[in-house]
PDB file of N, CA and C in Angstrom:
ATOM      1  N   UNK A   1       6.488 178.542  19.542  1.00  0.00           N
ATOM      2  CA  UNK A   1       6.292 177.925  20.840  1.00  0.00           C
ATOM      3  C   UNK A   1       7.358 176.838  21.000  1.00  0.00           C
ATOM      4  N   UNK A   2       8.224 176.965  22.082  1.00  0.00           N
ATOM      5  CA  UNK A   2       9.078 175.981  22.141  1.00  0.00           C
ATOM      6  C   UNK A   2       8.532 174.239  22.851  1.00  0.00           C
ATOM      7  N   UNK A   3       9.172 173.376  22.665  1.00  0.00           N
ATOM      8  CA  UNK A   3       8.878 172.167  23.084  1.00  0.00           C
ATOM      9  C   UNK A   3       8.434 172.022  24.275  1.00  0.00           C
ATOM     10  N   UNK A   4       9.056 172.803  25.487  1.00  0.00           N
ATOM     11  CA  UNK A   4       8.563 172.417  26.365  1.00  0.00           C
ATOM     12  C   UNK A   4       6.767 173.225  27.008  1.00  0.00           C
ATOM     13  N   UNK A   5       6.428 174.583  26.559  1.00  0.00           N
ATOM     14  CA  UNK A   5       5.579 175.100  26.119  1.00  0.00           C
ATOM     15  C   UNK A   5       4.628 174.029  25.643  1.00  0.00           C
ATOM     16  N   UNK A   6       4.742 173.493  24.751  1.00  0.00           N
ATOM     17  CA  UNK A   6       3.580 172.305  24.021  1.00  0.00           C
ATOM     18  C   UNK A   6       3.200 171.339  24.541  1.00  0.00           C
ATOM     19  N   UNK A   7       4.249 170.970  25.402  1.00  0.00           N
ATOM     20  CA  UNK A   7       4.507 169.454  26.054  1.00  0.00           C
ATOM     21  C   UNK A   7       3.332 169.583  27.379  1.00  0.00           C
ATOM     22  N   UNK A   8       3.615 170.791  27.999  1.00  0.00           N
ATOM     23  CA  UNK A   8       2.360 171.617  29.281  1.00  0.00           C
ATOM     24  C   UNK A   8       1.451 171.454  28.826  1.00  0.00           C
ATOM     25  N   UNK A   9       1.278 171.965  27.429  1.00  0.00           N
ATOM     26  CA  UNK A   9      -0.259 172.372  26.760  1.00  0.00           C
ATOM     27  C   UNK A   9      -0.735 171.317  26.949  1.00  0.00           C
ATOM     28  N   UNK A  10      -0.147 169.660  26.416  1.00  0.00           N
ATOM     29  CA  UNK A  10      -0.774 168.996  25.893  1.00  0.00           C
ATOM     30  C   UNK A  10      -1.255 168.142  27.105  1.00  0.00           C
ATOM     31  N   UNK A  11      -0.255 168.482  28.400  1.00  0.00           N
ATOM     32  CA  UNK A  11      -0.441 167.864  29.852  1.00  0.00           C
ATOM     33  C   UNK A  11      -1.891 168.599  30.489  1.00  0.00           C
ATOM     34  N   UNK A  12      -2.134 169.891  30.274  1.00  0.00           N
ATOM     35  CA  UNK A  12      -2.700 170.401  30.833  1.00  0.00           C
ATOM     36  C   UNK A  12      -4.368 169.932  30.325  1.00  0.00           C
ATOM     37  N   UNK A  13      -4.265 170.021  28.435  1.00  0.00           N
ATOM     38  CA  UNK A  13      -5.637 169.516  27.856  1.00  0.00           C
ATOM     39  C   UNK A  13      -5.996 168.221  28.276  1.00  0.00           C
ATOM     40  N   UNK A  14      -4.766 167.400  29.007  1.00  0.00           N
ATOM     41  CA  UNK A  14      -5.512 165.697  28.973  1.00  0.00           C
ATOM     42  C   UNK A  14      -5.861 165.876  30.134  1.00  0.00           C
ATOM     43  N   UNK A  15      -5.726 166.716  31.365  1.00  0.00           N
ATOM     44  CA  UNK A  15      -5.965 166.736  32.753  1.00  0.00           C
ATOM     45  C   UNK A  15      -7.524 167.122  32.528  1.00  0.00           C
ATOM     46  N   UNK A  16      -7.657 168.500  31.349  1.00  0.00           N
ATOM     47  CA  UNK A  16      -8.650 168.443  31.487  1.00  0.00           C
ATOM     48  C   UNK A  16      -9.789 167.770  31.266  1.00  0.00           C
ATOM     49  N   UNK A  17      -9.194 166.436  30.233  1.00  0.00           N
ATOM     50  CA  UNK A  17     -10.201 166.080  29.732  1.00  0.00           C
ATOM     51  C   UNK A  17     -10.661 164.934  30.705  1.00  0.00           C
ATOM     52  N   UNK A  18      -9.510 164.776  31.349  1.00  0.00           N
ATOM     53  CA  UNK A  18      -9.728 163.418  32.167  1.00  0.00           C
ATOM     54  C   UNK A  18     -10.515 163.877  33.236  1.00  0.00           C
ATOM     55  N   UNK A  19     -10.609 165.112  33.768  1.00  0.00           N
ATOM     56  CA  UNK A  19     -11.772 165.638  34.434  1.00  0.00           C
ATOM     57  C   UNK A  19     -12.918 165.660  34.294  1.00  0.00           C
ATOM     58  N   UNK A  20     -13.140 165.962  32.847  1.00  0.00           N
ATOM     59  CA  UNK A  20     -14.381 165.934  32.307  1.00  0.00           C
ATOM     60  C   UNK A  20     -15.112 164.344  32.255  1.00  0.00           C
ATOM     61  N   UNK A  21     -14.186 163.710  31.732  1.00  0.00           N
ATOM     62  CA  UNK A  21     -14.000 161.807  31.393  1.00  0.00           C
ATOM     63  C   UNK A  21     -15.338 161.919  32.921  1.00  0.00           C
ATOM     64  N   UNK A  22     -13.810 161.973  34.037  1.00  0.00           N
ATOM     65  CA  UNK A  22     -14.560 161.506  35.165  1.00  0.00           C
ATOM     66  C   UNK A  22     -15.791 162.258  35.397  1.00  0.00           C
ATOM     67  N   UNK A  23     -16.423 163.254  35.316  1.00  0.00           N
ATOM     68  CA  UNK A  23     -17.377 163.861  35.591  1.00  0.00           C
ATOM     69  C   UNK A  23     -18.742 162.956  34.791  1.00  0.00           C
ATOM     70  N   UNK A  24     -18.242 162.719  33.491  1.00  0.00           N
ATOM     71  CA  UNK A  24     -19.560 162.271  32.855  1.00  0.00           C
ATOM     72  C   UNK A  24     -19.349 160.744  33.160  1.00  0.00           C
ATOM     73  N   UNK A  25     -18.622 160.311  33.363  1.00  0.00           N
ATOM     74  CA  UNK A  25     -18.365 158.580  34.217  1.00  0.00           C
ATOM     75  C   UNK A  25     -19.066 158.639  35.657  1.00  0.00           C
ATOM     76  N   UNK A  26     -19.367 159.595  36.319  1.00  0.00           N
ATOM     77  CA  UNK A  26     -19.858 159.654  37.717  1.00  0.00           C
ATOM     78  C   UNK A  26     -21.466 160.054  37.351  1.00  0.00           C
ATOM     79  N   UNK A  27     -21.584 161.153  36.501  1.00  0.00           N
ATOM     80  CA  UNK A  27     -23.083 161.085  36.107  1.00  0.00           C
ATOM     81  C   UNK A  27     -23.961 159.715  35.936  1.00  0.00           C
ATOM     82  N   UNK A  28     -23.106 159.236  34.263  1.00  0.00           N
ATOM     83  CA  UNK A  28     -23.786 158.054  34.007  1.00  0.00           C
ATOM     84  C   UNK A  28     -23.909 157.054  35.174  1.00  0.00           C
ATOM     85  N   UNK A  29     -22.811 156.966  36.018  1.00  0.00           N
ATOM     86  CA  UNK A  29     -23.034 155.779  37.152  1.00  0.00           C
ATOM     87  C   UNK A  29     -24.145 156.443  38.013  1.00  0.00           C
ATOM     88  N   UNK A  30     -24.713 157.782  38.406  1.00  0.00           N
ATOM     89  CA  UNK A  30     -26.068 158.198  38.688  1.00  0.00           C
ATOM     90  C   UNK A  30     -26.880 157.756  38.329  1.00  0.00           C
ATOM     91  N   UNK A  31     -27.014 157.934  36.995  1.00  0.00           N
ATOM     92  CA  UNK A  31     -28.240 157.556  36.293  1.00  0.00           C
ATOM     93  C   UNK A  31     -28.266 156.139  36.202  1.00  0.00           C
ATOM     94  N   UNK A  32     -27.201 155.219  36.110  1.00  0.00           N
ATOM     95  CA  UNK A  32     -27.486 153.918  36.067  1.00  0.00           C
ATOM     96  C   UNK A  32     -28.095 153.224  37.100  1.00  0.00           C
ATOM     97  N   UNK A  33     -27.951 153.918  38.470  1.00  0.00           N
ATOM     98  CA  UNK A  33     -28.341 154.051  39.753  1.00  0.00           C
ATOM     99  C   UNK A  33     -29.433 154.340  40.057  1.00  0.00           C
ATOM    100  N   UNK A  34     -30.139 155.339  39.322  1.00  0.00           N
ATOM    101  CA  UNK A  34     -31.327 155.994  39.579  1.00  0.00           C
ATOM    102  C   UNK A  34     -32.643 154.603  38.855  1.00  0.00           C
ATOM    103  N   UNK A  35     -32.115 154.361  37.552  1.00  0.00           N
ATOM    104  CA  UNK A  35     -32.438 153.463  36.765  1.00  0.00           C
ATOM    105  C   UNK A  35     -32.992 152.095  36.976  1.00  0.00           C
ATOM    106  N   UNK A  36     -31.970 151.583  37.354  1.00  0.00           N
ATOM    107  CA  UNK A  36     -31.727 150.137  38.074  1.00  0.00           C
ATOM    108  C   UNK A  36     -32.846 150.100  39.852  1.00  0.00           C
ATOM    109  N   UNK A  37     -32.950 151.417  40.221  1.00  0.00           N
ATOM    110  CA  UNK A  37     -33.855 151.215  41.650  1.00  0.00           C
ATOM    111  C   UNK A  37     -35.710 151.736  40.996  1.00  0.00           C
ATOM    112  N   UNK A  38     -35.281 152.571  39.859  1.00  0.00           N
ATOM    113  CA  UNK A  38     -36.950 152.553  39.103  1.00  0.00           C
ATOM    114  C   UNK A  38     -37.597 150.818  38.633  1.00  0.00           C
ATOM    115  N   UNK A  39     -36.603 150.157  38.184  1.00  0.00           N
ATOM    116  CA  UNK A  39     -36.225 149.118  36.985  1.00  0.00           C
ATOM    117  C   UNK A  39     -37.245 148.097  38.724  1.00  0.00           C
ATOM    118  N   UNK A  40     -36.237 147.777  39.446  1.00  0.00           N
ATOM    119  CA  UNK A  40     -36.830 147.205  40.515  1.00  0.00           C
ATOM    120  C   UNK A  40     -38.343 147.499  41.143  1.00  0.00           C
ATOM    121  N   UNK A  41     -38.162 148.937  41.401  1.00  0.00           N
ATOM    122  CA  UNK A  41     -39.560 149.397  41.685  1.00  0.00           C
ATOM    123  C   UNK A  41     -40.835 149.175  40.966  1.00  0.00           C
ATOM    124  N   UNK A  42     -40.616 149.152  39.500  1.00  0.00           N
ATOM    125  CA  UNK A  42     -41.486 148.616  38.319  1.00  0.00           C
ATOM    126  C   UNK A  42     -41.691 146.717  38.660  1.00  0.00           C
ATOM    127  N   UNK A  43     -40.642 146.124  39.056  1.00  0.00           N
ATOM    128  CA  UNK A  43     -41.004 144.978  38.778  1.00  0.00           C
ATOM    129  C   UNK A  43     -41.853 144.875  40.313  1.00  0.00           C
ATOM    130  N   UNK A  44     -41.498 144.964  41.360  1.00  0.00           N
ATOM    131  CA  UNK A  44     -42.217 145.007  42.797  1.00  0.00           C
ATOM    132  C   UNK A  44     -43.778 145.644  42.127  1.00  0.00           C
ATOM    133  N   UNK A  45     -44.301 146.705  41.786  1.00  0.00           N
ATOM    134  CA  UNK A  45     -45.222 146.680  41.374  1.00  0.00           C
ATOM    135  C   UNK A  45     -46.099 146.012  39.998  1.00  0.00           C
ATOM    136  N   UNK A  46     -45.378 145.200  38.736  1.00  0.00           N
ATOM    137  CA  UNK A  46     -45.874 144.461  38.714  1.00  0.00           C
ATOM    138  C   UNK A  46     -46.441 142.892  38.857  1.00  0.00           C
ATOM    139  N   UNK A  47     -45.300 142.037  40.016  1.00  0.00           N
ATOM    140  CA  UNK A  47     -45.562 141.394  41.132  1.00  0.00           C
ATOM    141  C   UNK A  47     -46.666 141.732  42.061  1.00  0.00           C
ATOM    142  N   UNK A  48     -46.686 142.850  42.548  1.00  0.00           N
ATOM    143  CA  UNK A  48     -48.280 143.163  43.504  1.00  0.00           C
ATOM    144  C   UNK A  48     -49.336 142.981  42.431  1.00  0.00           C
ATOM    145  N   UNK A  49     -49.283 143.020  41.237  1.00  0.00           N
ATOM    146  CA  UNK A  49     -50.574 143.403  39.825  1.00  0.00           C
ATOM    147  C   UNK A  49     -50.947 141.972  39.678  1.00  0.00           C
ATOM    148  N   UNK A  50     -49.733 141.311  39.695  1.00  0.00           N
ATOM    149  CA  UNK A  50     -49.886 139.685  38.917  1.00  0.00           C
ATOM    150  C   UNK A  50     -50.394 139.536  39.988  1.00  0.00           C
ATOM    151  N   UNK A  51     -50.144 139.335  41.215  1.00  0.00           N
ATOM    152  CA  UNK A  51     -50.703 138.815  42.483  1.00  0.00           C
ATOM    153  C   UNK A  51     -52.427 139.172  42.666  1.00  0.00           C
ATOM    154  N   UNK A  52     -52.572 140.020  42.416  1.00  0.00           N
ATOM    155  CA  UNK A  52     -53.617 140.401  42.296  1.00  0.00           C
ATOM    156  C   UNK A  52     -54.754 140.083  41.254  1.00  0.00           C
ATOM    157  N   UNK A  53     -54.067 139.771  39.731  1.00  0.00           N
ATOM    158  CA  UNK A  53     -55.164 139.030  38.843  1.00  0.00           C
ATOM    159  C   UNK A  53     -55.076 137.868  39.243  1.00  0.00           C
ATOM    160  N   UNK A  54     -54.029 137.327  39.806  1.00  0.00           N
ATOM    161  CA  UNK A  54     -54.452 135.386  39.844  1.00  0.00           C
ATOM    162  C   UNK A  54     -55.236 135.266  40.962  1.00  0.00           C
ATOM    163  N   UNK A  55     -55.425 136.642  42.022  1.00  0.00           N
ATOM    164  CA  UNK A  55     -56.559 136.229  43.068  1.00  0.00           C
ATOM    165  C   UNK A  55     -58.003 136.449  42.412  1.00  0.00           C
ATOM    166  N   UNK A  56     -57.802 137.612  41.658  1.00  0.00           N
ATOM    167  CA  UNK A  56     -59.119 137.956  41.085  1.00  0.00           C
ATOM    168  C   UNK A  56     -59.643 136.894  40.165  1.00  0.00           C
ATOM    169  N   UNK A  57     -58.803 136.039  39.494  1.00  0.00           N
ATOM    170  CA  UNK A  57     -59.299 134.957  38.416  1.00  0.00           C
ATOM    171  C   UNK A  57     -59.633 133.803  39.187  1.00  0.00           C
ATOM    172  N   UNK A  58     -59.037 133.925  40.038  1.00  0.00           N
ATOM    173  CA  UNK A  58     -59.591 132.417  41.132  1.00  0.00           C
ATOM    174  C   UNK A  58     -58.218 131.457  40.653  1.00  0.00           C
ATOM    175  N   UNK A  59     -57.170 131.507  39.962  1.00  0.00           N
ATOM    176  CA  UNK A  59     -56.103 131.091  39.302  1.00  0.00           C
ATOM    177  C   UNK A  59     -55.092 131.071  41.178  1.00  0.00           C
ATOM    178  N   UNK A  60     -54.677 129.677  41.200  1.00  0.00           N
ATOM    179  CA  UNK A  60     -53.731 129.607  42.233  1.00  0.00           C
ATOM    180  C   UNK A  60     -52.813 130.468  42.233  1.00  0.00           C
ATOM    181  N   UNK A  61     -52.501 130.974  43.819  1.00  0.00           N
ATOM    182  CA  UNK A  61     -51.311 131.920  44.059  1.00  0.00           C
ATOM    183  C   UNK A  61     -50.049 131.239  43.934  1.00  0.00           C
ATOM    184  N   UNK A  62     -49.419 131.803  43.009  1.00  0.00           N
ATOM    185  CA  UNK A  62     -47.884 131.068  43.533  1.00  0.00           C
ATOM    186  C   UNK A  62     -46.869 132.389  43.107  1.00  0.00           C
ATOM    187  N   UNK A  63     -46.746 132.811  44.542  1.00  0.00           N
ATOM    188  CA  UNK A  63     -45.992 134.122  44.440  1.00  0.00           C
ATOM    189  C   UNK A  63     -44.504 133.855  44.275  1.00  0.00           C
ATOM    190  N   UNK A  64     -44.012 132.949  45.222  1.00  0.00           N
ATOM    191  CA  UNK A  64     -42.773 132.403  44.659  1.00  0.00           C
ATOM    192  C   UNK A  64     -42.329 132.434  43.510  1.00  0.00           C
ATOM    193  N   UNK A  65     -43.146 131.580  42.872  1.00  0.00           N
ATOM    194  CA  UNK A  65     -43.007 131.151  41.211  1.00  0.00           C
ATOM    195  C   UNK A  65     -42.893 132.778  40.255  1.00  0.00           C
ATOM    196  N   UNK A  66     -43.922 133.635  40.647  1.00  0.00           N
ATOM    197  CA  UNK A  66     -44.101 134.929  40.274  1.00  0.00           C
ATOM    198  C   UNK A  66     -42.379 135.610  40.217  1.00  0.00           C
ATOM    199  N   UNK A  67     -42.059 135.625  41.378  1.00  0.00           N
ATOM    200  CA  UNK A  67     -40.869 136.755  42.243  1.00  0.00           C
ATOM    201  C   UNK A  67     -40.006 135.740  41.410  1.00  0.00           C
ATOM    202  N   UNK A  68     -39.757 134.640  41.000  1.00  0.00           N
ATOM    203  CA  UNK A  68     -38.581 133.894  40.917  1.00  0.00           C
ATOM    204  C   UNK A  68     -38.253 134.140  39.529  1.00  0.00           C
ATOM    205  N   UNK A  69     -39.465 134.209  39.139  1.00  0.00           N
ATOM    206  CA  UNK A  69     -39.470 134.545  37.462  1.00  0.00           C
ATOM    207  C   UNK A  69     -39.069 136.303  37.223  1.00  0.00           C
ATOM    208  N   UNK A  70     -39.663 137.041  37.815  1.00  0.00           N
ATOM    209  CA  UNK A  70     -39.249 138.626  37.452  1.00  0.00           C
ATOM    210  C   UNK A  70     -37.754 138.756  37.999  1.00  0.00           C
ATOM    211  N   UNK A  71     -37.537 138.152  39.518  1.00  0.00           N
ATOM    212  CA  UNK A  71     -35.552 138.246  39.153  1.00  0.00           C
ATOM    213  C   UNK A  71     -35.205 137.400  38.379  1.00  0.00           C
ATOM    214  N   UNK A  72     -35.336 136.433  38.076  1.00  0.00           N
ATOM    215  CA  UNK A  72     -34.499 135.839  36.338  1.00  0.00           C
ATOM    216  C   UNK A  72     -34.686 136.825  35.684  1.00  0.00           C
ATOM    217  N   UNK A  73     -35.516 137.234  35.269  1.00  0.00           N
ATOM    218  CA  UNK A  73     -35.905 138.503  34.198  1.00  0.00           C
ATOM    219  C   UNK A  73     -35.237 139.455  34.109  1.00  0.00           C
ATOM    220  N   UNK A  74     -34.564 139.986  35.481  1.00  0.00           N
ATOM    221  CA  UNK A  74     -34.433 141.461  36.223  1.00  0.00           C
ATOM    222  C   UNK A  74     -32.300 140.900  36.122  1.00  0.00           C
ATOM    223  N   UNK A  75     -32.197 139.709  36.490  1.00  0.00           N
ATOM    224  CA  UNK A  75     -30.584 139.186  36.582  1.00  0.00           C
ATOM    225  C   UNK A  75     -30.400 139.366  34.695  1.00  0.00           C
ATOM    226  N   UNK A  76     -30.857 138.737  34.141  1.00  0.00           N
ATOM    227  CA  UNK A  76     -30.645 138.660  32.754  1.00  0.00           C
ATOM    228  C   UNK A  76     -30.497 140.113  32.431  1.00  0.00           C
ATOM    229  N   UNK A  77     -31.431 140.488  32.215  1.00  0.00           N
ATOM    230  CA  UNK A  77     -31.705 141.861  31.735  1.00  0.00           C
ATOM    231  C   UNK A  77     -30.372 142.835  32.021  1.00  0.00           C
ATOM    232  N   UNK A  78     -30.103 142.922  33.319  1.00  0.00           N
ATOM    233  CA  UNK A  78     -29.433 143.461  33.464  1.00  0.00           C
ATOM    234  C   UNK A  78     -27.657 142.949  33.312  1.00  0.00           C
ATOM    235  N   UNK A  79     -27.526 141.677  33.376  1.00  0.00           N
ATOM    236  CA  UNK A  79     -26.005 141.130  32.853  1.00  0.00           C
ATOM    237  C   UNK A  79     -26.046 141.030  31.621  1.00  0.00           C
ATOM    238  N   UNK A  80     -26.992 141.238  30.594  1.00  0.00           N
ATOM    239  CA  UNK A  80     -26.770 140.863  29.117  1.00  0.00           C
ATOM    240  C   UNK A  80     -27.872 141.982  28.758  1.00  0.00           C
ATOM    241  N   UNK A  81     -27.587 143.367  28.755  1.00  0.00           N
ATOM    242  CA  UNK A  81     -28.508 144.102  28.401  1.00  0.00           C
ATOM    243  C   UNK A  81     -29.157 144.159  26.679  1.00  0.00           C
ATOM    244  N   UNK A  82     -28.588 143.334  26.187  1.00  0.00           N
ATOM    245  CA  UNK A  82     -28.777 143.204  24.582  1.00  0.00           C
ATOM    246  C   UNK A  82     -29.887 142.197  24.495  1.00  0.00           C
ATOM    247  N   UNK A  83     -30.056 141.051  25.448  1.00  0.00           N
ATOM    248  CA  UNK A  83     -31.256 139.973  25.514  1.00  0.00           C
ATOM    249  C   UNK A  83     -32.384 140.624  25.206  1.00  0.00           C
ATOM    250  N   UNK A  84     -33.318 139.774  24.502  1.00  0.00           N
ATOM    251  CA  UNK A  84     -34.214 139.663  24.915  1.00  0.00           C
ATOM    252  C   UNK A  84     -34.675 138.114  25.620  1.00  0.00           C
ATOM    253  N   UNK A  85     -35.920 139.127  26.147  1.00  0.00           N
ATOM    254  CA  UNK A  85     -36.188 137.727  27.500  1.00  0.00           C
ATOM    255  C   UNK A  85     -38.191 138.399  27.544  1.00  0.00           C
ATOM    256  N   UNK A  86     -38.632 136.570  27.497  1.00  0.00           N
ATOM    257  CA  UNK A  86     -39.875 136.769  26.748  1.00  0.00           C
ATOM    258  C   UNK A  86     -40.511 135.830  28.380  1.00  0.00           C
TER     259      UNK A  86
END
């Protein structure tokens, strides 16, 4: 196989791979997508839950305080996915 023969080959395997690259780079950004709006949806419902035992306990509402605390939770979590956060 002469040089320039190889030189194609090796143009042609990185095209493909960089296709592939991007294909599973567009998935994962799906799923990180899909993730991140479950991730939210989980915390909105357990905000309605908490809201709901501090009425049932007779324990003051402070929904603010509630919501302010699950996005700290929800900002962290997600800029430093290695945290833990208690």
């Amino acid at each position: 196989m002469c040089n320039v023969q190889y030189y194609a080959m090796l143009v042609f395997f990185s095209q493909a791979e960089l296709v592939a690259f991007r294909h599973d780079l567009v998935e994962e950004k799906a799923a990180k997508q899909v993730l991140e709006k479950e991730v939210n949806n989980l915390l909105l419902q357990l905000h309605a839950v908490q809201l709901q035992l501090h009425s049932n306990t007779g324990m003051p509402l402070d929904s603010e305080h509630i919501k302010n605390k699950l996005v700290c939770i929800y900002m962290v979590k997600f800029s430093y996915p290695h945290a833990v956060v208690s």
